[in-house]
PDB file of N, CA and C in Angstrom:
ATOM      1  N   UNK A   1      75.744 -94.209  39.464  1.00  0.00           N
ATOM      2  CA  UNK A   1      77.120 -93.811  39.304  1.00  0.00           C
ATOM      3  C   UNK A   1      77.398 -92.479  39.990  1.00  0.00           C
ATOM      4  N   UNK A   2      76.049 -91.681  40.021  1.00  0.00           N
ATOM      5  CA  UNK A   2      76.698 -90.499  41.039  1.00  0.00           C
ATOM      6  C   UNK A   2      77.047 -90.386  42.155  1.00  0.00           C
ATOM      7  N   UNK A   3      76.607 -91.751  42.510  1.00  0.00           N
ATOM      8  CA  UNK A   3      76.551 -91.880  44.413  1.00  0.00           C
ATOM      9  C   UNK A   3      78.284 -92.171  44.398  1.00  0.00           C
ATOM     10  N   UNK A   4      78.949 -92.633  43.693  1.00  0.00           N
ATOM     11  CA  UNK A   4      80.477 -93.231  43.663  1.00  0.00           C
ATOM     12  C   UNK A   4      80.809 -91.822  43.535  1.00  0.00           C
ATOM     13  N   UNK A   5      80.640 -90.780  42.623  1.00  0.00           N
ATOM     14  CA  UNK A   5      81.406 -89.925  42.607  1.00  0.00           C
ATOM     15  C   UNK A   5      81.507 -88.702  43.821  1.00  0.00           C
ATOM     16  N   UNK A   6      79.623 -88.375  44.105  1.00  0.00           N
ATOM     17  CA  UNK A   6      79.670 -88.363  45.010  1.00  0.00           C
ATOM     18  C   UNK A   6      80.510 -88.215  46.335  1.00  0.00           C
ATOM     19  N   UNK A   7      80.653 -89.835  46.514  1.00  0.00           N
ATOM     20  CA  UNK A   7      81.615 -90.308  47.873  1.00  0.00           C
ATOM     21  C   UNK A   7      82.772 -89.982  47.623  1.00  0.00           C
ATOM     22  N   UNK A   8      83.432 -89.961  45.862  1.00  0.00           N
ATOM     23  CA  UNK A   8      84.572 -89.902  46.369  1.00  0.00           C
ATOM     24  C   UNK A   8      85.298 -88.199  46.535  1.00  0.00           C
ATOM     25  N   UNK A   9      84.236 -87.309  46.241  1.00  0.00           N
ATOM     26  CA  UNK A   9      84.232 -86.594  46.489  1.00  0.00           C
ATOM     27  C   UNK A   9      84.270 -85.591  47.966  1.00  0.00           C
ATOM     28  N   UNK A  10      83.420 -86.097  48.259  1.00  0.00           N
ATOM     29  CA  UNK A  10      82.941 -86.423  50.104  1.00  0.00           C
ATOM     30  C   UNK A  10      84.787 -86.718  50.605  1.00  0.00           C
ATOM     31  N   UNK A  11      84.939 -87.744  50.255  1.00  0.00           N
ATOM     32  CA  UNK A  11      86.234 -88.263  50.919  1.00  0.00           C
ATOM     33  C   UNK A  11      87.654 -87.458  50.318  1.00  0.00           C
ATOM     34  N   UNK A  12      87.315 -86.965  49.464  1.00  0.00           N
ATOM     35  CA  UNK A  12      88.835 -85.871  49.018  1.00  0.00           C
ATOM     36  C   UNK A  12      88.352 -84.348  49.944  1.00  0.00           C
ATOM     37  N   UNK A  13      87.295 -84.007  50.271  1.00  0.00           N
ATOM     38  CA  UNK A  13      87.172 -82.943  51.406  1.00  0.00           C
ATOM     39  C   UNK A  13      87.247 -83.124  52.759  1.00  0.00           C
ATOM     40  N   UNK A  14      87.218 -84.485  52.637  1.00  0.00           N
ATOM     41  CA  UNK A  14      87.208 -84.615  54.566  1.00  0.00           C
ATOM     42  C   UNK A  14      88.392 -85.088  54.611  1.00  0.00           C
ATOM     43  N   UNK A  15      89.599 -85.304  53.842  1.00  0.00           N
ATOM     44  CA  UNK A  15      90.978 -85.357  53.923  1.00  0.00           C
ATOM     45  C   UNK A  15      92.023 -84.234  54.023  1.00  0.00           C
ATOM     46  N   UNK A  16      91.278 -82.834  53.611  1.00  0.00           N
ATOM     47  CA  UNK A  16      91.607 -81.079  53.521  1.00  0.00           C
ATOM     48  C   UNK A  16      90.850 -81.053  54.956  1.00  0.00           C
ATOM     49  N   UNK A  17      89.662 -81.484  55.545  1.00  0.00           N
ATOM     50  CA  UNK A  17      88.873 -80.997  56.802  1.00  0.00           C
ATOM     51  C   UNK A  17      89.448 -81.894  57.894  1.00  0.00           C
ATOM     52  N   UNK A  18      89.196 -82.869  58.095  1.00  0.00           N
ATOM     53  CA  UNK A  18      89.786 -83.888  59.255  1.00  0.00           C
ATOM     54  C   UNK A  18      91.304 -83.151  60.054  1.00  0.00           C
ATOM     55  N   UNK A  19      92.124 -82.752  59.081  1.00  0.00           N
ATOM     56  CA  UNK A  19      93.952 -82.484  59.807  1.00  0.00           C
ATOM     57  C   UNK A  19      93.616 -80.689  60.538  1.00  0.00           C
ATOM     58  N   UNK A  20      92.383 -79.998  60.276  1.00  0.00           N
ATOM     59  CA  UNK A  20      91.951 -78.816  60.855  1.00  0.00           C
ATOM     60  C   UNK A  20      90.992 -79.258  62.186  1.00  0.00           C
ATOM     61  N   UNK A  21      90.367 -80.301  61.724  1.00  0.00           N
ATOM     62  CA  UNK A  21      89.670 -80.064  63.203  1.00  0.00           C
ATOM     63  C   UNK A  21      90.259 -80.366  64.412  1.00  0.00           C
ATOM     64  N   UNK A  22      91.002 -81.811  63.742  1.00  0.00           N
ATOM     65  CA  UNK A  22      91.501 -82.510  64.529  1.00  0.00           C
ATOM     66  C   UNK A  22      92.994 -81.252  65.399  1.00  0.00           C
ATOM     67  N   UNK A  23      93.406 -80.345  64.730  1.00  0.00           N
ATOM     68  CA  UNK A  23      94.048 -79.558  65.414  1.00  0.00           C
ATOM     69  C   UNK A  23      93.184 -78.504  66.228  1.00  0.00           C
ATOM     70  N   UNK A  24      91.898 -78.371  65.900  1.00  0.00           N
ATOM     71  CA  UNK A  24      91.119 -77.470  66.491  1.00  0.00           C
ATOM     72  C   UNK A  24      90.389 -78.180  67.830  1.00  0.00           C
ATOM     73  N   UNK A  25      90.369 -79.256  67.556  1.00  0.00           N
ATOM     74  CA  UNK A  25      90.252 -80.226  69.229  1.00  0.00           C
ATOM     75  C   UNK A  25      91.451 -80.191  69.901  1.00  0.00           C
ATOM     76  N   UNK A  26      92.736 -80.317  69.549  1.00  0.00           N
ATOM     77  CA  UNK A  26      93.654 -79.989  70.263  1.00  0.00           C
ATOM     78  C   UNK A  26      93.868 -78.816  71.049  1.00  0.00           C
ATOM     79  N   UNK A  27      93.675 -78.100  70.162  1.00  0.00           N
ATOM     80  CA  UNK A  27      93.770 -76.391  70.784  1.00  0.00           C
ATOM     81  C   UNK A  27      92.676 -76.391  71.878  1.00  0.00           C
ATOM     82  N   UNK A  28      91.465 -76.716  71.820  1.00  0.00           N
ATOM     83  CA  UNK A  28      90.679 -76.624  72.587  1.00  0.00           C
ATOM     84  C   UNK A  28      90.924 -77.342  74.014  1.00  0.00           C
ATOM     85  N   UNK A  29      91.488 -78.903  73.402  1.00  0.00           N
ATOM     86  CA  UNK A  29      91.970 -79.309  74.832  1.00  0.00           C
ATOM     87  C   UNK A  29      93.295 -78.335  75.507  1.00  0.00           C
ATOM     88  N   UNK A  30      93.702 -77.495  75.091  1.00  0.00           N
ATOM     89  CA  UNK A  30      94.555 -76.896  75.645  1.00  0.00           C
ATOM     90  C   UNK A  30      94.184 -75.541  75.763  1.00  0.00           C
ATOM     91  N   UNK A  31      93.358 -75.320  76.002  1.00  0.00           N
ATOM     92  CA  UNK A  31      92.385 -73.946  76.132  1.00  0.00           C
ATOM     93  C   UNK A  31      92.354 -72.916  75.752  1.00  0.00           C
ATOM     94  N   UNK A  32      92.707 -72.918  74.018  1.00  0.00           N
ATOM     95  CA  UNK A  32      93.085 -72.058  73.040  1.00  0.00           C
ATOM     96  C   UNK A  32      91.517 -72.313  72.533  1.00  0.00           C
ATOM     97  N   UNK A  33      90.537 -71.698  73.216  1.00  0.00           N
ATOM     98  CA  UNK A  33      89.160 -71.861  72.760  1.00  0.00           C
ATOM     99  C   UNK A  33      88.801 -70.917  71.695  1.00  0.00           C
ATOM    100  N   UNK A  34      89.196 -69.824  71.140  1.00  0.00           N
ATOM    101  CA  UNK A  34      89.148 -68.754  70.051  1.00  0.00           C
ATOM    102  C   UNK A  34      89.950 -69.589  68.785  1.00  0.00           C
ATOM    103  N   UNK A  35      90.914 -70.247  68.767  1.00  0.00           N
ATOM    104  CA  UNK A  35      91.291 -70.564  67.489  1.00  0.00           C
ATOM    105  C   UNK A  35      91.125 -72.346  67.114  1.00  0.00           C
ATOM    106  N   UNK A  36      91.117 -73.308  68.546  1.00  0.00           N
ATOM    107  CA  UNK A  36      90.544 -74.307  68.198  1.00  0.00           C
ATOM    108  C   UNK A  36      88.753 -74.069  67.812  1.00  0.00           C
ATOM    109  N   UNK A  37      88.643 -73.595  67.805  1.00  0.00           N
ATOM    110  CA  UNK A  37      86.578 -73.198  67.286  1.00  0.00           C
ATOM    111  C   UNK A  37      86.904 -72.811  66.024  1.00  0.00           C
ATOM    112  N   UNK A  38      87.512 -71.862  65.448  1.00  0.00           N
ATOM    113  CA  UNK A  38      87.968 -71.327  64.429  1.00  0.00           C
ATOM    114  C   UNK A  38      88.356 -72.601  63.540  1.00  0.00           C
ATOM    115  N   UNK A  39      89.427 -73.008  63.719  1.00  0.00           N
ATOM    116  CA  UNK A  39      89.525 -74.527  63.007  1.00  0.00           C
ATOM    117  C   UNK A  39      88.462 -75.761  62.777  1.00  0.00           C
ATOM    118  N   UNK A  40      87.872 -75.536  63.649  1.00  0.00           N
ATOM    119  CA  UNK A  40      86.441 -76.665  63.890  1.00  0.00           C
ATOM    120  C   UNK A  40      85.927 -76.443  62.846  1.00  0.00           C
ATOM    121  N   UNK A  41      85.150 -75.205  63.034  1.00  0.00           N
ATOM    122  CA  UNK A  41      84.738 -73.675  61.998  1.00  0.00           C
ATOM    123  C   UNK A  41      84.712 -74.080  60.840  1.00  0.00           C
ATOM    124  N   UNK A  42      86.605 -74.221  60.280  1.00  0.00           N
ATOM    125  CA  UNK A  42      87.199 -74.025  58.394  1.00  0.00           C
ATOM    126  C   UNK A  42      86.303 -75.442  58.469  1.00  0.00           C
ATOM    127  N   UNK A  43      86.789 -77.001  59.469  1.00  0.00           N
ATOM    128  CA  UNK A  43      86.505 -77.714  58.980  1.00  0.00           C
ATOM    129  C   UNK A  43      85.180 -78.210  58.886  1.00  0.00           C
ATOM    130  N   UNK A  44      84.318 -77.654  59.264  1.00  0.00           N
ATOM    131  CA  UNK A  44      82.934 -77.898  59.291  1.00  0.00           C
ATOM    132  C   UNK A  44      82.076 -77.407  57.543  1.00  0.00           C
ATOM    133  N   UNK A  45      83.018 -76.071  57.687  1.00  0.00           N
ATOM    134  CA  UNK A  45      82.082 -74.959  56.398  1.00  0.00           C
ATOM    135  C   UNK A  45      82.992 -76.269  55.415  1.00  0.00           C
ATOM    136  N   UNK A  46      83.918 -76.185  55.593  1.00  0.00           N
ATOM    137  CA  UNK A  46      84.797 -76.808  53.393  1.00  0.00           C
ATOM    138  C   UNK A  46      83.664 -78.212  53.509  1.00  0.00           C
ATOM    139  N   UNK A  47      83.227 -78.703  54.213  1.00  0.00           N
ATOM    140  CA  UNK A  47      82.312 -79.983  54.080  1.00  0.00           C
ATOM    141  C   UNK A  47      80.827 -79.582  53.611  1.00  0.00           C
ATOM    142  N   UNK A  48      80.191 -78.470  54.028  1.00  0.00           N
ATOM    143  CA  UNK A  48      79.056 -78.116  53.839  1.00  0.00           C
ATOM    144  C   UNK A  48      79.400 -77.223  52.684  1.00  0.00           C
ATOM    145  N   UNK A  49      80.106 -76.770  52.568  1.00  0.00           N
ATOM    146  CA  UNK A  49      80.253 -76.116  50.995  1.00  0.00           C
ATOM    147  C   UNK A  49      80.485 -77.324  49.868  1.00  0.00           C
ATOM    148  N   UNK A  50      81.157 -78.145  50.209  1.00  0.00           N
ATOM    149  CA  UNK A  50      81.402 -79.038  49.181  1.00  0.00           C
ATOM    150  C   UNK A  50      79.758 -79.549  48.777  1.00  0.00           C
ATOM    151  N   UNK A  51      79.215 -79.866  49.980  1.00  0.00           N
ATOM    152  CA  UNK A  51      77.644 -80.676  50.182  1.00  0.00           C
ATOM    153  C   UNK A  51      76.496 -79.292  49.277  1.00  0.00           C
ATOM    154  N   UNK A  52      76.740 -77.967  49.659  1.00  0.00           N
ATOM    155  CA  UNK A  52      75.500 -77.843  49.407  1.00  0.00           C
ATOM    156  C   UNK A  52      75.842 -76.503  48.001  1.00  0.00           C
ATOM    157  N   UNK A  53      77.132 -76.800  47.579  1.00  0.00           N
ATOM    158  CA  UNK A  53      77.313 -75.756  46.514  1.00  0.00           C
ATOM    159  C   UNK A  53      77.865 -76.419  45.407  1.00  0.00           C
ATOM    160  N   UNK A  54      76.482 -75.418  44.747  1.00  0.00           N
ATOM    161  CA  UNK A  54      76.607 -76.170  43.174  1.00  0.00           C
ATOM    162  C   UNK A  54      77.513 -75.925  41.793  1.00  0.00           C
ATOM    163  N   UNK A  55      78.709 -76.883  41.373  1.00  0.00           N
ATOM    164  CA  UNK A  55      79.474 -76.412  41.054  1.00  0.00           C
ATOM    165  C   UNK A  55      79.014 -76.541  39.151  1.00  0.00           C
ATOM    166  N   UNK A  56      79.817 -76.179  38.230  1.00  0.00           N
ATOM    167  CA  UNK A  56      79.660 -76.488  36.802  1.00  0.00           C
ATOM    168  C   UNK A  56      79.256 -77.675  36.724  1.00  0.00           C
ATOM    169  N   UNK A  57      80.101 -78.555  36.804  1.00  0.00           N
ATOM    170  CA  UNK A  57      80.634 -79.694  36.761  1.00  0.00           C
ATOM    171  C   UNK A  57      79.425 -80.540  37.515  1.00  0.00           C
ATOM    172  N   UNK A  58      78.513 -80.048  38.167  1.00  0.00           N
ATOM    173  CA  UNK A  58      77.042 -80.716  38.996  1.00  0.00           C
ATOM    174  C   UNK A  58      76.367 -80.530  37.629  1.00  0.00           C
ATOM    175  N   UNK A  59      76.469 -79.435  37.003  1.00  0.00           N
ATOM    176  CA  UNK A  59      74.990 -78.854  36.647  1.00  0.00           C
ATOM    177  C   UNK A  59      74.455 -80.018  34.987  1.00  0.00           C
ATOM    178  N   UNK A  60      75.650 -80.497  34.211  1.00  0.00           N
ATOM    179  CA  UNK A  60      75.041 -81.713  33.554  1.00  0.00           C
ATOM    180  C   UNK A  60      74.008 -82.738  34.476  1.00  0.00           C
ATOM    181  N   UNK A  61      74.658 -83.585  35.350  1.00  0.00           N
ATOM    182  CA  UNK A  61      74.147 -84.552  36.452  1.00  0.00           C
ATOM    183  C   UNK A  61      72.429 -83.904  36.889  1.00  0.00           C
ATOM    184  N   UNK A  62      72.644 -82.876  37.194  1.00  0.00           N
ATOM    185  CA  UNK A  62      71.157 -81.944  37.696  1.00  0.00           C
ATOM    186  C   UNK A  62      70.348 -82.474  36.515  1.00  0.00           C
ATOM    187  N   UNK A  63      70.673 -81.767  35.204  1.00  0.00           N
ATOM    188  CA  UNK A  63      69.435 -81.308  34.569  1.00  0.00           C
ATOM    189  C   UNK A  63      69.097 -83.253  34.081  1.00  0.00           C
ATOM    190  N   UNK A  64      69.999 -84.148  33.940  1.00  0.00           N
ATOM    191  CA  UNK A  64      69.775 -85.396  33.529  1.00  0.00           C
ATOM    192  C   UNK A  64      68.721 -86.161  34.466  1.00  0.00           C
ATOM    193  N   UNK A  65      68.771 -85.477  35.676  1.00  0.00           N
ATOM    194  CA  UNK A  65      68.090 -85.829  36.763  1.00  0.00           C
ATOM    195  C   UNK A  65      66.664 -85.820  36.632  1.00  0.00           C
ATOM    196  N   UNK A  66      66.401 -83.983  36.438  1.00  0.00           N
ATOM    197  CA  UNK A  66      65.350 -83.671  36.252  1.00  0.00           C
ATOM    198  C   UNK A  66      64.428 -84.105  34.656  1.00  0.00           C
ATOM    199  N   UNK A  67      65.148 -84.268  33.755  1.00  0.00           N
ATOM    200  CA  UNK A  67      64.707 -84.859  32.903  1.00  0.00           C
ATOM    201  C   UNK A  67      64.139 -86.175  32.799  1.00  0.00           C
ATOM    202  N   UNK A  68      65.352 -86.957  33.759  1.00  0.00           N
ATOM    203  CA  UNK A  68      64.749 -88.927  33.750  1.00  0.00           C
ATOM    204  C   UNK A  68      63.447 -88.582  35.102  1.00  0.00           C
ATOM    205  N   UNK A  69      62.929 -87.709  35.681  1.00  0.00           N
ATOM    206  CA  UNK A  69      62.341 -88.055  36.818  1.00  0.00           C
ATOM    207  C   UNK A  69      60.785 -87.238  35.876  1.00  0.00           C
ATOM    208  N   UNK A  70      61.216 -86.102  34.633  1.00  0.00           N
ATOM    209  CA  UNK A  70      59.996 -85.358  33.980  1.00  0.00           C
ATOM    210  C   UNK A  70      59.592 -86.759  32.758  1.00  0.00           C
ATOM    211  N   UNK A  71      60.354 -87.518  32.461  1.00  0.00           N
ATOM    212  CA  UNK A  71      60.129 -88.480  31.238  1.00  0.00           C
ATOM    213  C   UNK A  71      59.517 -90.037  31.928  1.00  0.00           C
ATOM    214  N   UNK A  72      59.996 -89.992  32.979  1.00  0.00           N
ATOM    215  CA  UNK A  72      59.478 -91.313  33.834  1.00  0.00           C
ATOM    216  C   UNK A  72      59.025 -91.234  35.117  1.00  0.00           C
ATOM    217  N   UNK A  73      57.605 -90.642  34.681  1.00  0.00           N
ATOM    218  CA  UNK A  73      56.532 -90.600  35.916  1.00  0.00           C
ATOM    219  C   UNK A  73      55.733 -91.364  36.088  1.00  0.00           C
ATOM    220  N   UNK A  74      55.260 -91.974  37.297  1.00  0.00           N
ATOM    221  CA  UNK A  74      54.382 -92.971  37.131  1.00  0.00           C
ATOM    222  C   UNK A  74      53.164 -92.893  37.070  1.00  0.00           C
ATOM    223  N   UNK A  75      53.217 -93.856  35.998  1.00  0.00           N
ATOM    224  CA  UNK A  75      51.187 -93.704  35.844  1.00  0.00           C
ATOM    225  C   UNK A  75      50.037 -93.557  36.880  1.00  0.00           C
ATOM    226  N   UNK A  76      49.208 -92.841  36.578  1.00  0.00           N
ATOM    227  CA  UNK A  76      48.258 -92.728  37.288  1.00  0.00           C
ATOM    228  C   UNK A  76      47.274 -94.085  37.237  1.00  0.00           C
ATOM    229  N   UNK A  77      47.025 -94.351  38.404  1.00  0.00           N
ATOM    230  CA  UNK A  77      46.347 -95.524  38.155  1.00  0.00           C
ATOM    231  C   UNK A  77      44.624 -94.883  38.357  1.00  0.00           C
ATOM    232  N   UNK A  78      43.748 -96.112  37.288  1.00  0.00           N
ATOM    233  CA  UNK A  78      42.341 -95.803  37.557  1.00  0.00           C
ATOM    234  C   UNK A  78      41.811 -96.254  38.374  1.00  0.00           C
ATOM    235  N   UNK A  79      40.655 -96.030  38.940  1.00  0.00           N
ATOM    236  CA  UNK A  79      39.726 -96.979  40.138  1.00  0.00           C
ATOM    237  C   UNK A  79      39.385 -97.917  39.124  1.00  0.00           C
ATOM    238  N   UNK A  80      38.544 -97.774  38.004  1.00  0.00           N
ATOM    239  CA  UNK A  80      37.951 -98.523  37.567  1.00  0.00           C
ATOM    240  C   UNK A  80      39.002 -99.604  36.964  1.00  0.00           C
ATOM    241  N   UNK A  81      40.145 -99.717  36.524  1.00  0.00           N
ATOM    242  CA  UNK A  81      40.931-100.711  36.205  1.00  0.00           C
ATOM    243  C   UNK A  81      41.426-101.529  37.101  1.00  0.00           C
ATOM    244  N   UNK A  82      41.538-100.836  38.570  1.00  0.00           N
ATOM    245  CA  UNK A  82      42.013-101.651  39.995  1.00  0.00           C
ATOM    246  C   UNK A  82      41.181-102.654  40.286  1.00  0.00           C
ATOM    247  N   UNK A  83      39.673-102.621  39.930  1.00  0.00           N
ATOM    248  CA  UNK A  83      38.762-103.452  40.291  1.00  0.00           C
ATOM    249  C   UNK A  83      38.630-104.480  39.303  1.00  0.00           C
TER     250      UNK A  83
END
């Protein structure tokens, strides 16, 4: 279920990022190279901030994580039972 929220998360930032770059390729095709980069720029960082910053609202999801992955480890297997 996190992968859905996730995405739809993903997709409510690249709807704020997409209408900046896409003006920051414009500018560039028109050789406003200082502020189409700049726009590229906003829209590049609000995507990687969304991706790699951890908000409240993560930090339940985290620790449930680390808990189902500390409670369900897989057994060690023996030699002597493999044979």
């Amino acid at each position: 279920m996190a992968g859905i929220i996730d995405t739809i998360k993903l997709a409510g930032v690249l709807v704020l990022a997409i209408p900046p770059a896409l003006a920051g390729l414009s500018l560039l095709a028109d050789g406003e190279r200082l502020v189409g980069g700049a726009l590229i720029g906003l829209a590049i960082l609000l995507v990687l901030v969304e991706q790699l910053l951890t908000t409240p609202s993560d930090v339940p999801g985290l620790v449930a994580k680390r808990v189902a992955g500390a409670v369900a480890k897989e057994p060690e297997s023996d030699s002597e039972t493999d044979e």
